[in-house]
N, C-alpha and C. Protein backbone atom coordinates (compact mmCIF):
# COMPACT_ATOMS: atom_id res chain seq x y z
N UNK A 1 5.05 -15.00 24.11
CA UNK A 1 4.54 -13.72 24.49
C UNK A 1 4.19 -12.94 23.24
N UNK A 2 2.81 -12.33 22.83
CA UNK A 2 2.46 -11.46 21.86
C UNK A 2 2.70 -10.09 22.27
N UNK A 3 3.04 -9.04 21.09
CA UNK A 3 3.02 -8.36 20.98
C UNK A 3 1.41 -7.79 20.47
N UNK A 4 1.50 -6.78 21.78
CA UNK A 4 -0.12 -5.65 21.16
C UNK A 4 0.31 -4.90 20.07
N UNK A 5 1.48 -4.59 19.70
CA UNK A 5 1.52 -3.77 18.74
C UNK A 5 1.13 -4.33 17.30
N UNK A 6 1.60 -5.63 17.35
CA UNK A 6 1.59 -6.68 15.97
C UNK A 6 -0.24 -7.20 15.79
N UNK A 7 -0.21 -7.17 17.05
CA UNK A 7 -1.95 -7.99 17.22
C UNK A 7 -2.93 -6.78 16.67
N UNK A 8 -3.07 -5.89 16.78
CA UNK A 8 -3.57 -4.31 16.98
C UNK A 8 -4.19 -4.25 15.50
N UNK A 9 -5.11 -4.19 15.02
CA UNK A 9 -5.36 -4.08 13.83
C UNK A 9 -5.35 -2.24 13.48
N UNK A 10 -5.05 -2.02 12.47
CA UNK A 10 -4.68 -0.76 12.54
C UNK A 10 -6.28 -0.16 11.79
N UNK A 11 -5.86 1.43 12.74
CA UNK A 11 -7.61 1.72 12.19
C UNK A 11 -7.67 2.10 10.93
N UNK A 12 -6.97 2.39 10.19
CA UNK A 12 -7.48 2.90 8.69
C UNK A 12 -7.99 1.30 7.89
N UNK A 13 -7.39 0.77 8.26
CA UNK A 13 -7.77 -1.01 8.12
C UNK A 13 -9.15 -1.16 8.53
N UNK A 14 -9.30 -0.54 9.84
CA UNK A 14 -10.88 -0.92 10.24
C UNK A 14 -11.76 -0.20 9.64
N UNK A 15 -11.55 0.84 9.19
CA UNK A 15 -12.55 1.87 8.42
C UNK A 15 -12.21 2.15 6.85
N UNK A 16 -11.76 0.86 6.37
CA UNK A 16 -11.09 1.27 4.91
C UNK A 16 -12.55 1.48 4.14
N UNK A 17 -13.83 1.04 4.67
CA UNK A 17 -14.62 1.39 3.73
C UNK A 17 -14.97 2.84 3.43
N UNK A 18 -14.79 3.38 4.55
CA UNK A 18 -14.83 4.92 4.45
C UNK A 18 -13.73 5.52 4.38
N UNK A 19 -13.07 5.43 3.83
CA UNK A 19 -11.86 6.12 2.98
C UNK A 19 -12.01 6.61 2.04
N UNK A 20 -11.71 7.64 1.68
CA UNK A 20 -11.92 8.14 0.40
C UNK A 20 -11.20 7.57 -0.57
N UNK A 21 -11.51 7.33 -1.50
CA UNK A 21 -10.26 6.67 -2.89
C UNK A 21 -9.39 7.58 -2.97
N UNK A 22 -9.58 8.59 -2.67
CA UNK A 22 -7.90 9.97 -2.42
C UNK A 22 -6.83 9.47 -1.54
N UNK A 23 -7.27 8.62 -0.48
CA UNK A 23 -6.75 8.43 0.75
C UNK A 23 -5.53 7.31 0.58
N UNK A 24 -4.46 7.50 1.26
CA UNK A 24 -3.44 6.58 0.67
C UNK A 24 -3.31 5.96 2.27
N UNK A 25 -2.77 4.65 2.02
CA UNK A 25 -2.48 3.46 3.19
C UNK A 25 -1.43 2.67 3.62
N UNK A 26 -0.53 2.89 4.63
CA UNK A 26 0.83 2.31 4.68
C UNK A 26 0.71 0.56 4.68
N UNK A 27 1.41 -0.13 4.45
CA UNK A 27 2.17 -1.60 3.89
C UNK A 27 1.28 -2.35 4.99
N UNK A 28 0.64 -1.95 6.60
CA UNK A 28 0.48 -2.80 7.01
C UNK A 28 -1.20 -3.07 6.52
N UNK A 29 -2.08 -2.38 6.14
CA UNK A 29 -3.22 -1.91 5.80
C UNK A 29 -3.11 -3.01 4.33
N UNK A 30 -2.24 -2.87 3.78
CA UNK A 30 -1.76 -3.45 2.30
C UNK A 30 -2.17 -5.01 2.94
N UNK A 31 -1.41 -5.57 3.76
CA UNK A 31 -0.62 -6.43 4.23
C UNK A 31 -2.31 -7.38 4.59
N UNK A 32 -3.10 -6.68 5.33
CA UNK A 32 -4.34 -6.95 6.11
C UNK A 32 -5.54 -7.45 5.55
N UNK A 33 -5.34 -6.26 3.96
CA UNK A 33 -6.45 -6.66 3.08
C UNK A 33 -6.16 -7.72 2.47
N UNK A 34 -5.04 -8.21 1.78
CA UNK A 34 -4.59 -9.47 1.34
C UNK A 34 -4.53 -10.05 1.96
N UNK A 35 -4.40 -10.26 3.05
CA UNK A 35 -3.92 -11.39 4.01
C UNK A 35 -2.17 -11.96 3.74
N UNK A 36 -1.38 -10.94 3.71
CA UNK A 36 -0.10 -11.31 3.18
C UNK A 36 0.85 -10.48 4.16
N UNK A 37 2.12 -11.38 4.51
CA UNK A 37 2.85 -10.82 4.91
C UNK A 37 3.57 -9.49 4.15
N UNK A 38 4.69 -8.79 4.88
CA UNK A 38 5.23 -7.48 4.20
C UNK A 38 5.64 -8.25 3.13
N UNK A 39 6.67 -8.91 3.00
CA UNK A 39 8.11 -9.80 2.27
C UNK A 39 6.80 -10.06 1.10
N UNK A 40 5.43 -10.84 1.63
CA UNK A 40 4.82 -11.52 0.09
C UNK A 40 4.15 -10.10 -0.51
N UNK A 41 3.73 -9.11 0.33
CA UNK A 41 3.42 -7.53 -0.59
C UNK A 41 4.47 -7.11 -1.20
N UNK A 42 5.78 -6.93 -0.97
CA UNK A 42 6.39 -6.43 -1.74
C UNK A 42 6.56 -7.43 -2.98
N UNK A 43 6.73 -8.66 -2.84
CA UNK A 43 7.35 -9.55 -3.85
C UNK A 43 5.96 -9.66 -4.85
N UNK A 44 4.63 -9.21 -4.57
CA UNK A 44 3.66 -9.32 -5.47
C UNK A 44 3.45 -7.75 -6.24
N UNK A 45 4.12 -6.65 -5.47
CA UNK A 45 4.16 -5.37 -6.35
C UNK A 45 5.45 -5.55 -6.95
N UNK A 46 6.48 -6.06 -7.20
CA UNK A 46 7.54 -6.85 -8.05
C UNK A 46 6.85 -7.41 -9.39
N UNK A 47 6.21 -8.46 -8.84
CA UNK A 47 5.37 -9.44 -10.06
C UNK A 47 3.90 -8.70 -10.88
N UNK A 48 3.75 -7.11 -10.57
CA UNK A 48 2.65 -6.37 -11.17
C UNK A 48 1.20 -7.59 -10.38
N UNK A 49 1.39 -8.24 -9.72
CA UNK A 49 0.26 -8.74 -9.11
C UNK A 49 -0.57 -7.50 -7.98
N UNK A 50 -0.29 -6.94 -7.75
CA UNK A 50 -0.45 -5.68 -6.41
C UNK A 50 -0.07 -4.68 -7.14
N UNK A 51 -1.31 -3.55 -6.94
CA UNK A 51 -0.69 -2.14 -7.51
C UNK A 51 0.46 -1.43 -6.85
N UNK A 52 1.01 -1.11 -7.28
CA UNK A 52 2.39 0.19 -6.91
C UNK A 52 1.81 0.67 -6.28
N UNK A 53 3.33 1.13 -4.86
CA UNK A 53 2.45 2.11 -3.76
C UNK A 53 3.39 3.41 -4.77
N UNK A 54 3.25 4.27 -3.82
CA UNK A 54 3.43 6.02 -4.42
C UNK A 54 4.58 6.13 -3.20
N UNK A 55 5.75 6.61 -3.61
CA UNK A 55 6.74 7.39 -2.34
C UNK A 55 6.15 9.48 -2.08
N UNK A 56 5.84 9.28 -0.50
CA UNK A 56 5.80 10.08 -0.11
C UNK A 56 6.37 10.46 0.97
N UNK A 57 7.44 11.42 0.16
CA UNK A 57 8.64 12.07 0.38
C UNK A 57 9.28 11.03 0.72
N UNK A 58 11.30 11.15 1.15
CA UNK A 58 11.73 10.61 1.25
C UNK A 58 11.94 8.83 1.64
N UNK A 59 11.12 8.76 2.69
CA UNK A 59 11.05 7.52 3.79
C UNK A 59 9.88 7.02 3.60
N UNK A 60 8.95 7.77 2.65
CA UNK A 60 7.37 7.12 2.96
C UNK A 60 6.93 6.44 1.99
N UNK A 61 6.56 4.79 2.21
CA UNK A 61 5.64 4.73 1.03
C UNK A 61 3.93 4.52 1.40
N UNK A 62 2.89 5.14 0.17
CA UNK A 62 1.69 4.62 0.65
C UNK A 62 1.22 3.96 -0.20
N UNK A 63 -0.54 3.40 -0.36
CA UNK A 63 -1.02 2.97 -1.60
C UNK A 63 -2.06 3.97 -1.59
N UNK A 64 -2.85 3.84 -2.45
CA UNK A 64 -4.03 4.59 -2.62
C UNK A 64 -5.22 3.75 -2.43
N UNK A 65 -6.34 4.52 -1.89
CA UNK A 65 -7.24 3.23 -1.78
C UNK A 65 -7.68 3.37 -2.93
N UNK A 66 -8.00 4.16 -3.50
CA UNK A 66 -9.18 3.78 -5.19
C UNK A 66 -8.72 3.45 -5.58
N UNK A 67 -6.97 3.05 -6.05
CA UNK A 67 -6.42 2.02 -6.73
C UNK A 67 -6.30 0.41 -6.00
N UNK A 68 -6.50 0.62 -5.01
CA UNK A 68 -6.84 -0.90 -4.27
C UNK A 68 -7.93 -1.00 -4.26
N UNK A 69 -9.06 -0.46 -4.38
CA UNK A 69 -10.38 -0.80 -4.65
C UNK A 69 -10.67 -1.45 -6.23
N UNK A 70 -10.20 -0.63 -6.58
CA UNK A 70 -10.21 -1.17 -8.46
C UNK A 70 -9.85 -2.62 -8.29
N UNK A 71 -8.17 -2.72 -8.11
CA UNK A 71 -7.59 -4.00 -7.90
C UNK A 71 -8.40 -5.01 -7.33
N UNK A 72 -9.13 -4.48 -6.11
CA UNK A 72 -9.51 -5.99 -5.62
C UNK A 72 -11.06 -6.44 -6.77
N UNK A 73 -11.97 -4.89 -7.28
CA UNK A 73 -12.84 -5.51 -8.07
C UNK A 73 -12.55 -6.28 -9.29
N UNK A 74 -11.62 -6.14 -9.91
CA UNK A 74 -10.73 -6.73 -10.97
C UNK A 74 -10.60 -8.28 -10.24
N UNK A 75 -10.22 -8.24 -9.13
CA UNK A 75 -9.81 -9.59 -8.61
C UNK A 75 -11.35 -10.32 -8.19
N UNK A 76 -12.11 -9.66 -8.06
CA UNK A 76 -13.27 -10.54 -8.08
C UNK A 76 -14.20 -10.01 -8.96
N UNK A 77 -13.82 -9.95 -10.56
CA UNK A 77 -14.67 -10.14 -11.28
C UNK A 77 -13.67 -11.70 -12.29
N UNK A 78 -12.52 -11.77 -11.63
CA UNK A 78 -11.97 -12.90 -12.05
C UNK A 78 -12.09 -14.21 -11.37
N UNK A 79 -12.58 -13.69 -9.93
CA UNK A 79 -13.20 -15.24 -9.40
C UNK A 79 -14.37 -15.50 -9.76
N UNK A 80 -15.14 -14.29 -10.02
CA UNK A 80 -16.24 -15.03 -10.47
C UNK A 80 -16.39 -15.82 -11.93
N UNK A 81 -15.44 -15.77 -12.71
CA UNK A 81 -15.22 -15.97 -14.06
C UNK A 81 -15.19 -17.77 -14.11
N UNK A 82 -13.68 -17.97 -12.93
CA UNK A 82 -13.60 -19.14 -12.19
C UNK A 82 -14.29 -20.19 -11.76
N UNK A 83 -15.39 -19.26 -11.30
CA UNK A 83 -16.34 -20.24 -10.48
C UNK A 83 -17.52 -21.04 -11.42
């Protein structure tokens, strides 16, 4: 039996192109663009592979998108290097 909640793609995920780079994004958004579970996002912002999210306030963490935008162009100006 699936869960809709797990299946559900979340909308800031669906509209990350229009996000402002101001705009910050919780773990599952993180999780979506990599294609990585929570456990392998955290263990790759551990290894400086994944930018640091930001704590907001107590309980919250987010990322930022213009720093995940950077990151991923960084990451594909290194595949193309590759190829």
């Amino acid at each position: 039996m699936s869960n809709a909640k797990n299946s559900a793609v979340h909308p800031a995920l669906k509209n990350f192109d229009e996000l402002p780079d101001a705009a910050n994004v919780p773990l599952a958004v993180v999780c979506g663009i990599y294609g990585c579970s929570p456990a392998t996002a955290w263990r790759r912002v551990r290894s400086g592979q994944l930018v640091a999210p930001h704590r907001i306030g107590s309980r919250t963490t987010r990322w930022n998108v213009g720093e995940i935008r950077n990151a991923l162009k960084k990451m594909e100006g290194r595949h193309e290097l590759l190829s």
